[in-house]
PDB file of N, CA and C in Angstrom:
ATOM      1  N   UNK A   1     -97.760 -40.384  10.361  1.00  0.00           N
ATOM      2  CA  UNK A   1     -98.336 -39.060  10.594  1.00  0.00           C
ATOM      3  C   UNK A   1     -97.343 -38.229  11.405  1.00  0.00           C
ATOM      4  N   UNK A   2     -96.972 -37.152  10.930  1.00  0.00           N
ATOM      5  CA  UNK A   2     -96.055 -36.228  11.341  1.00  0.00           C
ATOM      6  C   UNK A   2     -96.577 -35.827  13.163  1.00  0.00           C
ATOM      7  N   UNK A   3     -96.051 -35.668  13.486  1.00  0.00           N
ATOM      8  CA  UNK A   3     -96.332 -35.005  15.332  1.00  0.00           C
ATOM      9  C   UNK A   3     -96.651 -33.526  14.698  1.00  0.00           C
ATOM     10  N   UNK A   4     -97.698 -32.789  15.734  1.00  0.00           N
ATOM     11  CA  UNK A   4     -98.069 -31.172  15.539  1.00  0.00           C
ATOM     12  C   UNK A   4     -97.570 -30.612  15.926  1.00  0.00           C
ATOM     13  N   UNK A   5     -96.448 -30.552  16.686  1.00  0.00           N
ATOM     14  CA  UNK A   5     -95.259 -29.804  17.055  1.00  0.00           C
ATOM     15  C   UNK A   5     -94.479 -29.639  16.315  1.00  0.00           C
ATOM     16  N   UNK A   6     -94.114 -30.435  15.600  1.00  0.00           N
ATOM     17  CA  UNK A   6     -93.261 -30.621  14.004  1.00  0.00           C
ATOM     18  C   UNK A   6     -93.532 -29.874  13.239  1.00  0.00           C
ATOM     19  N   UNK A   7     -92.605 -28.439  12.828  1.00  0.00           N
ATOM     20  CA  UNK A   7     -93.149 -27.815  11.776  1.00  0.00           C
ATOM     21  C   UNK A   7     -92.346 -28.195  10.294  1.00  0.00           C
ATOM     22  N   UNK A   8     -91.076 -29.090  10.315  1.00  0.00           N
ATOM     23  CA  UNK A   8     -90.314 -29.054   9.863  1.00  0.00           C
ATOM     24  C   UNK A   8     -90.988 -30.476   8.771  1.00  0.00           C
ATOM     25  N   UNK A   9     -92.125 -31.034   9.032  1.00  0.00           N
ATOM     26  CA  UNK A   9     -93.043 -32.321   8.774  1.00  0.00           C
ATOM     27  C   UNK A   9     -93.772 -31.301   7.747  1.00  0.00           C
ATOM     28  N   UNK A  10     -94.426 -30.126   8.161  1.00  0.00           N
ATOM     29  CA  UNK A  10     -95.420 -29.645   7.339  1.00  0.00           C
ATOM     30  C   UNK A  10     -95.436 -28.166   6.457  1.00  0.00           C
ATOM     31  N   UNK A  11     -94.225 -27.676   6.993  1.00  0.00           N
ATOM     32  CA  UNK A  11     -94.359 -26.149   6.970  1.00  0.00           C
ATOM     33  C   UNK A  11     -93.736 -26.239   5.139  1.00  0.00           C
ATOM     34  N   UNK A  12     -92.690 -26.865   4.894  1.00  0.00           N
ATOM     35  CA  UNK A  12     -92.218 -26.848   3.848  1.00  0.00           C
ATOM     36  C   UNK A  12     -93.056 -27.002   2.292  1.00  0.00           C
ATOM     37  N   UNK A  13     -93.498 -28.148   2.862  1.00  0.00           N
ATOM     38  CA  UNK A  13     -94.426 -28.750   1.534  1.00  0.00           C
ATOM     39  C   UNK A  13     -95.766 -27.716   1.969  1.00  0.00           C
ATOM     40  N   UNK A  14     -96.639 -27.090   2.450  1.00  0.00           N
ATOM     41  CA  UNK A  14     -97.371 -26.480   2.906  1.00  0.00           C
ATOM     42  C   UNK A  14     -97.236 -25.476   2.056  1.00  0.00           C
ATOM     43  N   UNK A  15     -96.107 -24.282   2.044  1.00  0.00           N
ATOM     44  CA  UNK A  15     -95.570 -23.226   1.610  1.00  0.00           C
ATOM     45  C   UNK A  15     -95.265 -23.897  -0.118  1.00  0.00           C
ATOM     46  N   UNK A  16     -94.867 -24.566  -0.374  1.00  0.00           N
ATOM     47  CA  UNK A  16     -94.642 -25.249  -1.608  1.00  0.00           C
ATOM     48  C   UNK A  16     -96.039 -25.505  -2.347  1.00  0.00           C
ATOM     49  N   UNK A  17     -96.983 -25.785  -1.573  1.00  0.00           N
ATOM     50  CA  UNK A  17     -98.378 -26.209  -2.238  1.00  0.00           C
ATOM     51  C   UNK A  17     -98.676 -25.079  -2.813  1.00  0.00           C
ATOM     52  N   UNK A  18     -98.674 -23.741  -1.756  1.00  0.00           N
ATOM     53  CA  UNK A  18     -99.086 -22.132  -1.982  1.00  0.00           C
ATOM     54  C   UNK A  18     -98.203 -21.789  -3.297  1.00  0.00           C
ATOM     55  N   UNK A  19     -97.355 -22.320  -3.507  1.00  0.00           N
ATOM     56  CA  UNK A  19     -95.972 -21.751  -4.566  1.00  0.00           C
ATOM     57  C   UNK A  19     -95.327 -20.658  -4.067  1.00  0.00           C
ATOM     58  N   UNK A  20     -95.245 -20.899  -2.283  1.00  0.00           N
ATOM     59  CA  UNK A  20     -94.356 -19.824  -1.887  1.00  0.00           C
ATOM     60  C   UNK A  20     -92.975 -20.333  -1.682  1.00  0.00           C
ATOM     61  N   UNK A  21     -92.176 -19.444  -1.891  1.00  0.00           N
ATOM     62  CA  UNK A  21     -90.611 -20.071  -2.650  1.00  0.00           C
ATOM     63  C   UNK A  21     -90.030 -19.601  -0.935  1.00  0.00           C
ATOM     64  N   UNK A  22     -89.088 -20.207  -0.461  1.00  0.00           N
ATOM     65  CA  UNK A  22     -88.470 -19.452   0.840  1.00  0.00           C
ATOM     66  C   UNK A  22     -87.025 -19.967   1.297  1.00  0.00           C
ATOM     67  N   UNK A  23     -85.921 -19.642   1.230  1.00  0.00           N
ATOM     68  CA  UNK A  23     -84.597 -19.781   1.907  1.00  0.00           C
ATOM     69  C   UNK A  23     -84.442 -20.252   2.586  1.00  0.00           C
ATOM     70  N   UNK A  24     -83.348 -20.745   3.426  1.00  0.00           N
ATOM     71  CA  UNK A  24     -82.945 -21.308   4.624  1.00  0.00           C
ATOM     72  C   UNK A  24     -83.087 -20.220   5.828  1.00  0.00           C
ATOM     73  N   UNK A  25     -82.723 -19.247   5.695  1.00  0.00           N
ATOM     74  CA  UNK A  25     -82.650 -18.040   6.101  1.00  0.00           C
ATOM     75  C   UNK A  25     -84.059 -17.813   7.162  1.00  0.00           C
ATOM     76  N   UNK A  26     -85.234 -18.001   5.803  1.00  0.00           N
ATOM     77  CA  UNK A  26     -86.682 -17.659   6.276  1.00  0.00           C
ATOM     78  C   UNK A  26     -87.102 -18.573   7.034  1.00  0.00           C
ATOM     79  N   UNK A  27     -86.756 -20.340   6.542  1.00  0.00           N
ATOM     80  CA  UNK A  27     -86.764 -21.087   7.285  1.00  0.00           C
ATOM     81  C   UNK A  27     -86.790 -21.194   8.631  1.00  0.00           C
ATOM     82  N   UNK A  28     -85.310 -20.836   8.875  1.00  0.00           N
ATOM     83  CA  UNK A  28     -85.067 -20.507  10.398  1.00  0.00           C
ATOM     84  C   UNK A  28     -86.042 -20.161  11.481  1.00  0.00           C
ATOM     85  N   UNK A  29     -86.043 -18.687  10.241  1.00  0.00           N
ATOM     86  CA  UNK A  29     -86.549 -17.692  11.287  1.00  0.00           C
ATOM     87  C   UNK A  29     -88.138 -18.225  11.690  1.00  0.00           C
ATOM     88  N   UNK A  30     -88.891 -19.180  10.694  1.00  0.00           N
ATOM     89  CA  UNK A  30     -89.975 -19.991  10.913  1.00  0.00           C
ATOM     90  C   UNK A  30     -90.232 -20.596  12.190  1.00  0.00           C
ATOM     91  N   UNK A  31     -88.884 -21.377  12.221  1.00  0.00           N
ATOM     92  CA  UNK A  31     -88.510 -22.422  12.937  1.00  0.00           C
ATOM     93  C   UNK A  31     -88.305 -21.964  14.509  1.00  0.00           C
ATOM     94  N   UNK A  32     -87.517 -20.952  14.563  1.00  0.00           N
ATOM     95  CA  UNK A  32     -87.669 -20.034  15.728  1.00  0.00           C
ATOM     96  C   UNK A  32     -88.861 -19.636  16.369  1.00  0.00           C
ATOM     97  N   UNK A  33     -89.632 -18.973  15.377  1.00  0.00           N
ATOM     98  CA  UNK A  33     -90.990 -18.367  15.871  1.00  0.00           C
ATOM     99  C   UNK A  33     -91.940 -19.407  16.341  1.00  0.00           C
ATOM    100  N   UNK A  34     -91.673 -20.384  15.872  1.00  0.00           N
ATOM    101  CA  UNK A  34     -92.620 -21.713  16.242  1.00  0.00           C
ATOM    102  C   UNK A  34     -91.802 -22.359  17.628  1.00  0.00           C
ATOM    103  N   UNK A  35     -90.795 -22.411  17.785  1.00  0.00           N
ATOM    104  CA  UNK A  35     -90.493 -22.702  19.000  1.00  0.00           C
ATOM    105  C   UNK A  35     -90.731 -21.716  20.368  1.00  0.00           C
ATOM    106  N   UNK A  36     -90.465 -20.486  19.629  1.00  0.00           N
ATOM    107  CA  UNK A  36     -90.749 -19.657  20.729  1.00  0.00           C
ATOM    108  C   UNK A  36     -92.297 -19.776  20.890  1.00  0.00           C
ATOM    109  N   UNK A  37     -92.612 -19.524  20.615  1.00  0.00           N
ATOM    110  CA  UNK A  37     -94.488 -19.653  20.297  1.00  0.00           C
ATOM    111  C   UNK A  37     -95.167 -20.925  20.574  1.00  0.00           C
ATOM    112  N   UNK A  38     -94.914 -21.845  20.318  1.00  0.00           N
ATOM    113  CA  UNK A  38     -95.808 -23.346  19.715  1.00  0.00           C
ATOM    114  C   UNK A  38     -95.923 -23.613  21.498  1.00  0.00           C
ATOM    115  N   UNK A  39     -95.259 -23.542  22.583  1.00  0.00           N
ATOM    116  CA  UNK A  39     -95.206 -24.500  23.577  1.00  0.00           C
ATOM    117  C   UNK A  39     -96.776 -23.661  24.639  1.00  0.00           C
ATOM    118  N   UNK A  40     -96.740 -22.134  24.352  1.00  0.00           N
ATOM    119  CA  UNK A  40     -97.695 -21.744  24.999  1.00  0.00           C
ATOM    120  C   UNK A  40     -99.318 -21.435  24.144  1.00  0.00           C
ATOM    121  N   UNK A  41     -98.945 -22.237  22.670  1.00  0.00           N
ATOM    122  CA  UNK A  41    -100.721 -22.215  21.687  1.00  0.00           C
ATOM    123  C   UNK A  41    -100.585 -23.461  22.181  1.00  0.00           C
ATOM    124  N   UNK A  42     -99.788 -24.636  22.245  1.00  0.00           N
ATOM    125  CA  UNK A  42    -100.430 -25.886  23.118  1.00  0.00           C
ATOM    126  C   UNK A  42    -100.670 -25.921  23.990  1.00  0.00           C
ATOM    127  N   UNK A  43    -100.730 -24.993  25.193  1.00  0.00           N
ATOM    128  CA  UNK A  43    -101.134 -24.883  26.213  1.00  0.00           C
ATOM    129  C   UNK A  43    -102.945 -24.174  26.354  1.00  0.00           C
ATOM    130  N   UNK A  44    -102.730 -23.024  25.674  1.00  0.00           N
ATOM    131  CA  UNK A  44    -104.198 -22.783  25.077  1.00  0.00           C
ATOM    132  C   UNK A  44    -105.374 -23.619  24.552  1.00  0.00           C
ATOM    133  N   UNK A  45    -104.519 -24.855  23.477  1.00  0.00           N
ATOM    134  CA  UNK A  45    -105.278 -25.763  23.102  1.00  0.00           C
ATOM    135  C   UNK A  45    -105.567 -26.286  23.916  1.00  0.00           C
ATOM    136  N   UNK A  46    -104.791 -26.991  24.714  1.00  0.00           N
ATOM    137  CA  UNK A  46    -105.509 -27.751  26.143  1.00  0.00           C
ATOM    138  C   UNK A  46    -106.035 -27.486  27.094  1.00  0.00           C
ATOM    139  N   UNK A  47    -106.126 -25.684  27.012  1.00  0.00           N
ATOM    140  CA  UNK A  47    -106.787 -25.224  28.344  1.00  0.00           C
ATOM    141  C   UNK A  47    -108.611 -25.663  28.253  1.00  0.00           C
ATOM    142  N   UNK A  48    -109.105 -25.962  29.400  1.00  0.00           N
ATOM    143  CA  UNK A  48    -110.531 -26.353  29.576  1.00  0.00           C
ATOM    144  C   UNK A  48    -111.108 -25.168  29.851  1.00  0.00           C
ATOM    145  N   UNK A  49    -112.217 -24.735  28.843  1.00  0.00           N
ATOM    146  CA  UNK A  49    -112.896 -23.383  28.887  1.00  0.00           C
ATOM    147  C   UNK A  49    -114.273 -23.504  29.021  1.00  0.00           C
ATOM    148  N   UNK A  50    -114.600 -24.815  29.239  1.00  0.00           N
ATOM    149  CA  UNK A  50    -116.135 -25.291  29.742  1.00  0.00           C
ATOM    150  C   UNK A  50    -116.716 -24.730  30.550  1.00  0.00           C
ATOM    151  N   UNK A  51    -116.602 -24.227  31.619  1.00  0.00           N
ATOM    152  CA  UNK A  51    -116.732 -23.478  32.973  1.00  0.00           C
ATOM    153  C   UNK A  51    -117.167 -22.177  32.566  1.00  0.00           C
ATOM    154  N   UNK A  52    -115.869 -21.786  31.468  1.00  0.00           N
ATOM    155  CA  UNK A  52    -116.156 -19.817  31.638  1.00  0.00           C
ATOM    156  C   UNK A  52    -117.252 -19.637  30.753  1.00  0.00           C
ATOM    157  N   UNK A  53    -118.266 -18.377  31.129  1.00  0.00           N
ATOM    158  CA  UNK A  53    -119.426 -18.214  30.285  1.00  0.00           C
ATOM    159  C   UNK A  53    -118.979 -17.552  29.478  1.00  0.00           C
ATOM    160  N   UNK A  54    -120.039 -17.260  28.429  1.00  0.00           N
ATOM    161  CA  UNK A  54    -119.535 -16.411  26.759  1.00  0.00           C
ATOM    162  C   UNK A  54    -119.961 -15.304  26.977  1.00  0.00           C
ATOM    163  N   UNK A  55    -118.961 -13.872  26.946  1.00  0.00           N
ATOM    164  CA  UNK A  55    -119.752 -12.988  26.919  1.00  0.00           C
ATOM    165  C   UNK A  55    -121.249 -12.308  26.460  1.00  0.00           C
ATOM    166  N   UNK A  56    -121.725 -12.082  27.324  1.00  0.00           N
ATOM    167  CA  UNK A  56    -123.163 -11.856  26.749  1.00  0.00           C
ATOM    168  C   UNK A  56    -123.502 -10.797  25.899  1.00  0.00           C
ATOM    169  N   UNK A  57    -124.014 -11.065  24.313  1.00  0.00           N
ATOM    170  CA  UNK A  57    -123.971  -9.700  23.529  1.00  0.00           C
ATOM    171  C   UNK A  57    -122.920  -9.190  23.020  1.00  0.00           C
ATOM    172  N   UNK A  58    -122.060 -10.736  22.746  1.00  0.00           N
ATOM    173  CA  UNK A  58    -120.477  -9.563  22.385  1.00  0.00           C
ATOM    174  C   UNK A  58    -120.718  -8.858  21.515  1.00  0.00           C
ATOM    175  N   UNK A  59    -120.369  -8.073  21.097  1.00  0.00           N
ATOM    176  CA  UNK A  59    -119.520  -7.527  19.994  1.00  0.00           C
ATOM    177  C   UNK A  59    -118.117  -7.049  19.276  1.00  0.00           C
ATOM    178  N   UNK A  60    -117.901  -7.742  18.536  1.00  0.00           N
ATOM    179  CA  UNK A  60    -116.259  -8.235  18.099  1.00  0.00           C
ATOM    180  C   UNK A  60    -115.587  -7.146  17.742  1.00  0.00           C
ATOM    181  N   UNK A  61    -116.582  -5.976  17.204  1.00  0.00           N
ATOM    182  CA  UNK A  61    -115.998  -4.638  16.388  1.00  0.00           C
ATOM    183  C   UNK A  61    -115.265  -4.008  17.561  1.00  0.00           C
ATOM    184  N   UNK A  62    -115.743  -4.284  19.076  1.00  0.00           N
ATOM    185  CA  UNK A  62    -115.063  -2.936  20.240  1.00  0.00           C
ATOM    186  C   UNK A  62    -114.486  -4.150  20.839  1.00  0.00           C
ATOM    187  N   UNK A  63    -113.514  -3.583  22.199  1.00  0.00           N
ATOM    188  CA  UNK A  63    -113.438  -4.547  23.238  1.00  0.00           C
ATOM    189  C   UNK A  63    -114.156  -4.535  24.096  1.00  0.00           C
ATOM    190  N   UNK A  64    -114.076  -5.436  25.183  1.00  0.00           N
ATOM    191  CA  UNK A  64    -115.216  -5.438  25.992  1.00  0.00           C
ATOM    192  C   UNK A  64    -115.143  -4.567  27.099  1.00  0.00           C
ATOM    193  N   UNK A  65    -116.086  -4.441  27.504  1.00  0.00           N
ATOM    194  CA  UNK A  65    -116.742  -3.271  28.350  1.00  0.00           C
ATOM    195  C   UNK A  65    -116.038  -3.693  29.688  1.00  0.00           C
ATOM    196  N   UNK A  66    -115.371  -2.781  30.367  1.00  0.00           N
ATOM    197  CA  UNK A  66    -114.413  -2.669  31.955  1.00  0.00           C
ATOM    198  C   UNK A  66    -115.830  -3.480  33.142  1.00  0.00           C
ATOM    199  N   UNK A  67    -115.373  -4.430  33.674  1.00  0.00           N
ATOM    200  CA  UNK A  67    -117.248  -4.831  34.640  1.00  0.00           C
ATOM    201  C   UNK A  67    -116.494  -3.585  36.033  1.00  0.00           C
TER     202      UNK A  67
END
């Protein structure tokens, strides 16, 4: 089983399933964006959000209201 940090495990054949065709080029630039990126969505994933309550009454269409 590939590690989830690994995009280089999934991204290829992934994009290949879709029949999206892509360069070395695009590759890269994949590969980049996921490094720059990937270390602080695993941090998100692991953040513990048990504690914070759910806004009450959201509504998704506005942002939320200034308290």
């Amino acid at each position: 089983m590939p590690e989830p940090g690994d995009p280089e495990a999934f991204v290829p054949a992934g994009l290949a399933s879709l029949g999206i065709e892509f360069d070395e080029v695009e590759q890269a630039v994949m590969r980049a964006a996921h490094e720059t990126y990937w270390p602080a969505i695993a941090e998100l994933l692991e953040l513990n959000l048990s504690s914070v309550d759910p806004e009450p009454a959201a509504d998704l269409s506005r942002p939320p209201e200034a308290r």
